[in-house]
C-alpha atoms as a PDB file:
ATOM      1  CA  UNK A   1     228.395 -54.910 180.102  1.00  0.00           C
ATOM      2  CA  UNK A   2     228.334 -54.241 183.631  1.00  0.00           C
ATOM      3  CA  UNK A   3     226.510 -50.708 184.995  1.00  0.00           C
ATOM      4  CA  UNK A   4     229.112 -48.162 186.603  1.00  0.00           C
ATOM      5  CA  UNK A   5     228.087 -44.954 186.012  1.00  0.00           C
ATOM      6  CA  UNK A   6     224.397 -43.472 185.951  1.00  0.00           C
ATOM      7  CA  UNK A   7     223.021 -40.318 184.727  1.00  0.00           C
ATOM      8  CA  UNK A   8     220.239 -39.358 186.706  1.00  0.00           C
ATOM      9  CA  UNK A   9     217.170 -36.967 184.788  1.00  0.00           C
ATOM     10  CA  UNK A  10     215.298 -35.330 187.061  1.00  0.00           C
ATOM     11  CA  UNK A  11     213.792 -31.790 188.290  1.00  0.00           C
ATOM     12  CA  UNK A  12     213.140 -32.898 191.769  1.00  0.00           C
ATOM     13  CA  UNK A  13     216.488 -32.176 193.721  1.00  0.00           C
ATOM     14  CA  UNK A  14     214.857 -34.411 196.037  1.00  0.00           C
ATOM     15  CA  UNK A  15     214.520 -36.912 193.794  1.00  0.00           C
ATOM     16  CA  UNK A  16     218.097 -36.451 192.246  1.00  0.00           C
ATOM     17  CA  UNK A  17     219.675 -36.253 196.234  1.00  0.00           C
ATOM     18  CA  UNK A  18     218.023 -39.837 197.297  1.00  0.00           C
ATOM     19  CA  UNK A  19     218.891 -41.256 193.788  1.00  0.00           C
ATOM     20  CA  UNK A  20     222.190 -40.532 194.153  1.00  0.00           C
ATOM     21  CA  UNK A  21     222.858 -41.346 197.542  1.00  0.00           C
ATOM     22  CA  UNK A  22     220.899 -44.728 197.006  1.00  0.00           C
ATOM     23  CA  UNK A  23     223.688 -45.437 193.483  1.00  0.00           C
ATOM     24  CA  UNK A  24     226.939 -44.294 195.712  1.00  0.00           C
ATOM     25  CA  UNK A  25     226.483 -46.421 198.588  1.00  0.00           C
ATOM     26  CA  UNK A  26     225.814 -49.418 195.682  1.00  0.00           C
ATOM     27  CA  UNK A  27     229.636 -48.080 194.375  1.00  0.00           C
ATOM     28  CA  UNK A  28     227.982 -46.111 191.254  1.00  0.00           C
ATOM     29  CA  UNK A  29     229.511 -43.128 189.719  1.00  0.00           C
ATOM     30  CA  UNK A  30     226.279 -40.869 188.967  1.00  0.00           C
ATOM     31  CA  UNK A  31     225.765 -37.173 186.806  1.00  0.00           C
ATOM     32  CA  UNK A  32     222.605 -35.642 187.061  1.00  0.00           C
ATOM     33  CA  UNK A  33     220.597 -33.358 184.591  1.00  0.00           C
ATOM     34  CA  UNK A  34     217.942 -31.706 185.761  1.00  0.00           C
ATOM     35  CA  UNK A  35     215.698 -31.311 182.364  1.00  0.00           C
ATOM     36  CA  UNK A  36     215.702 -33.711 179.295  1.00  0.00           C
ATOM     37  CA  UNK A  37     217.391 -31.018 177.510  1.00  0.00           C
ATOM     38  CA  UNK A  38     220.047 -30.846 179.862  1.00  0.00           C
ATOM     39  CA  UNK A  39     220.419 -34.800 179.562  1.00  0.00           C
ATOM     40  CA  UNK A  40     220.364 -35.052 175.130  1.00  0.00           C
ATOM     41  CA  UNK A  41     223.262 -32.102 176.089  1.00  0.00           C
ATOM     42  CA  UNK A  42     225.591 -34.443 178.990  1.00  0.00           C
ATOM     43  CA  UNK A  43     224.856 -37.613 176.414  1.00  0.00           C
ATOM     44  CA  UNK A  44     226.884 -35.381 173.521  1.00  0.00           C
ATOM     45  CA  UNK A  45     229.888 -35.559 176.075  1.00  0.00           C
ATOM     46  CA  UNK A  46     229.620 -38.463 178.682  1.00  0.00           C
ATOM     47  CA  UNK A  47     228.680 -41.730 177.932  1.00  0.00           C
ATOM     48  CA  UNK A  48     226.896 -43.485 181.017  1.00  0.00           C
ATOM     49  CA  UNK A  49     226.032 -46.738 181.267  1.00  0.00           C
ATOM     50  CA  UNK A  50     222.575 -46.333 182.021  1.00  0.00           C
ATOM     51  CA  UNK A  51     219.941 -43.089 182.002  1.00  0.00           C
ATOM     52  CA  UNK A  52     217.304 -43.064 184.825  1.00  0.00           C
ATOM     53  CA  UNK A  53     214.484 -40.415 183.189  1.00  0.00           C
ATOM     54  CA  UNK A  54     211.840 -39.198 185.247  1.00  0.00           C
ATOM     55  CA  UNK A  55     208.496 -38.454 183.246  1.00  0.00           C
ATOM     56  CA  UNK A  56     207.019 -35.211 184.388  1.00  0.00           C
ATOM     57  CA  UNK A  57     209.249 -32.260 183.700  1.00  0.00           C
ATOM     58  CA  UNK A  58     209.350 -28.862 182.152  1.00  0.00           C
ATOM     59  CA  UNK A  59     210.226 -28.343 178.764  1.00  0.00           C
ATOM     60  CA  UNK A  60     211.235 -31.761 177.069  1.00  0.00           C
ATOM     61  CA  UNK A  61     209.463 -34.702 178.992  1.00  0.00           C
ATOM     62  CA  UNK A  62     211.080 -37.661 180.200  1.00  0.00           C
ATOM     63  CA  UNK A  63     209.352 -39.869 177.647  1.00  0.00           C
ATOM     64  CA  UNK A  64     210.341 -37.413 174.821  1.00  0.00           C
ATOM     65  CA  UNK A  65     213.718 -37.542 176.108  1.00  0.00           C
ATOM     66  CA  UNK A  66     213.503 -41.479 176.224  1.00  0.00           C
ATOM     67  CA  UNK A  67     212.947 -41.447 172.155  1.00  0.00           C
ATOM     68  CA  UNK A  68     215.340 -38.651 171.387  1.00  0.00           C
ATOM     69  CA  UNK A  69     218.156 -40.864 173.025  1.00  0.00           C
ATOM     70  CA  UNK A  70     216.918 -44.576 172.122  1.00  0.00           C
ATOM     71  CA  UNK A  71     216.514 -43.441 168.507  1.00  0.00           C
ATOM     72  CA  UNK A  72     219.842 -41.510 168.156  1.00  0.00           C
ATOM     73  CA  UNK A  73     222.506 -43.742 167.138  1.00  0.00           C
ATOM     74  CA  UNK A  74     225.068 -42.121 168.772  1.00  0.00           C
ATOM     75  CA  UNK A  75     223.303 -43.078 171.717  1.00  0.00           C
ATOM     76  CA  UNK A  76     220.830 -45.939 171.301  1.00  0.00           C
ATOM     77  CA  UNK A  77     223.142 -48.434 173.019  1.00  0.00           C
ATOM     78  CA  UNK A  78     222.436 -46.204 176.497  1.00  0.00           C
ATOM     79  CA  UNK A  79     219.627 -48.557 178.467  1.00  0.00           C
ATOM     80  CA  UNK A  80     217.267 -46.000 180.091  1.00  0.00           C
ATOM     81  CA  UNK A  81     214.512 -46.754 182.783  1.00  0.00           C
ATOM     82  CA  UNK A  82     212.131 -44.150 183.073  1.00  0.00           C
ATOM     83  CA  UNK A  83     211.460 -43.874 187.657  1.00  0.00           C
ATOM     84  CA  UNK A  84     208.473 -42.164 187.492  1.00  0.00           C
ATOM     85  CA  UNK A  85     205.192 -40.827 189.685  1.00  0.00           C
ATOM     86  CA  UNK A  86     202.950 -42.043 186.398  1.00  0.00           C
ATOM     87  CA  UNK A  87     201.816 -45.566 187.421  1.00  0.00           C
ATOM     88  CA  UNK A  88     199.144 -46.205 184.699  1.00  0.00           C
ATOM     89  CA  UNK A  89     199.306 -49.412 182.755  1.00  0.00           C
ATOM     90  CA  UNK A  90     199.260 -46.752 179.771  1.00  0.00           C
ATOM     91  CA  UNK A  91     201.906 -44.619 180.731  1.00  0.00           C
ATOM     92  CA  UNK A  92     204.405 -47.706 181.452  1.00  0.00           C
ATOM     93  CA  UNK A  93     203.692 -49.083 177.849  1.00  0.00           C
ATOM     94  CA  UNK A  94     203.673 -45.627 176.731  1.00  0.00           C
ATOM     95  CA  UNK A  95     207.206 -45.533 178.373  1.00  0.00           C
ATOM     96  CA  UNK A  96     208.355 -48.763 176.911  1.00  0.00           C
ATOM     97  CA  UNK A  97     207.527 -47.874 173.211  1.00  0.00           C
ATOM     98  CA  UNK A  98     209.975 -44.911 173.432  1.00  0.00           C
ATOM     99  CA  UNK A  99     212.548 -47.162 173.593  1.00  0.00           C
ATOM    100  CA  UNK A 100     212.832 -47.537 177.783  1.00  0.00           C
ATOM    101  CA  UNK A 101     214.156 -50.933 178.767  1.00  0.00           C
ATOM    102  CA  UNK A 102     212.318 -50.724 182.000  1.00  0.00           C
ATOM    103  CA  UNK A 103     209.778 -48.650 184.225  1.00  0.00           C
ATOM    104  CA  UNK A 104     209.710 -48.170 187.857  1.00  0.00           C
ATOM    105  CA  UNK A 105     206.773 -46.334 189.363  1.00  0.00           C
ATOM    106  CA  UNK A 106     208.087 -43.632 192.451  1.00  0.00           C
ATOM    107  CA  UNK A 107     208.648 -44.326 195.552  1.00  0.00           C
ATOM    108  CA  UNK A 108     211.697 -46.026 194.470  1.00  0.00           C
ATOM    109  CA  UNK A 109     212.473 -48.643 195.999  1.00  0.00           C
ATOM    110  CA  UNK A 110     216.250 -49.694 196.461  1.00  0.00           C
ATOM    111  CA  UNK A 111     216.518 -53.493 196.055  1.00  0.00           C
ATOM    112  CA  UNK A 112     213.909 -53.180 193.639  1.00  0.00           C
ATOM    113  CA  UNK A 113     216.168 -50.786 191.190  1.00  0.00           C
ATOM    114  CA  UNK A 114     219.333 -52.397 191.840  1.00  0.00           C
ATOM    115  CA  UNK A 115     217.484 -55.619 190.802  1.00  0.00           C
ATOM    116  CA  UNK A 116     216.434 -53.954 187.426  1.00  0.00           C
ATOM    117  CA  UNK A 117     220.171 -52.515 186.968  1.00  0.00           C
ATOM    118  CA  UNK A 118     221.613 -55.604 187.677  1.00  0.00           C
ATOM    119  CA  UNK A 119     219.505 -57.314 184.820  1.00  0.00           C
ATOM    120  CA  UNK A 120     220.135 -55.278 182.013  1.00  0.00           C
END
């Protein structure tokens, strides 16, 4: 199934501004949460073809989020790669137990991610 629309986790409005500019220009719809809360809340509602979940965030993290959505059926079908600052060997594996189907380490860079869409 191809990748149209994105929903972007992240605190950094940075972050969430370059994402999304990067996704439009590519011809992706993208909705942004700013807190993994705020993400489990879109899912009960939208239904994007793919989560990007940063790590580091207040409240819920990013790889708690990760396992609340890969292990809820209503929404285990949703691919999620975790773009994060946290470029340990560790925290990648870490990342890829909760259920992410890939992990890109921050600066993102744009053929790099559209590679890792395109190959879900």
């Amino acid at each position: 199934m191809p990748v149209k629309n994105i929903l972007v986790v992240d605190d950094s409005l940075t972050e969430v501004h370059l994402l999304r500019e990067m996704l439009s220009k590519n011809g992706f719809g993208v909705s942004t949460a700013n807190s993994g809360e705020e993400a489990l809340e879109k899912l009960k509602t939208e239904k994007p073809d793919l989560v990007l979940m940063d790590v580091v965030m207040p409240g819920m993290s990013g790889f708690e989020a990760t396992r609340a959505i890969t292990r809820n059926p209503s929404t285990s079908s949703i691919p999620v790669i975790i773009c994060t600052t946290k470029g340990q060997e560790t925290d990648k594996a870490w990342g890829l137990r909760q259920g992410a189907k890939d992990y890109i380490v921050k600066p993102i860079v744009e053929n790099v991610l559209l590679e890792k869409i395109r190959a879900l």
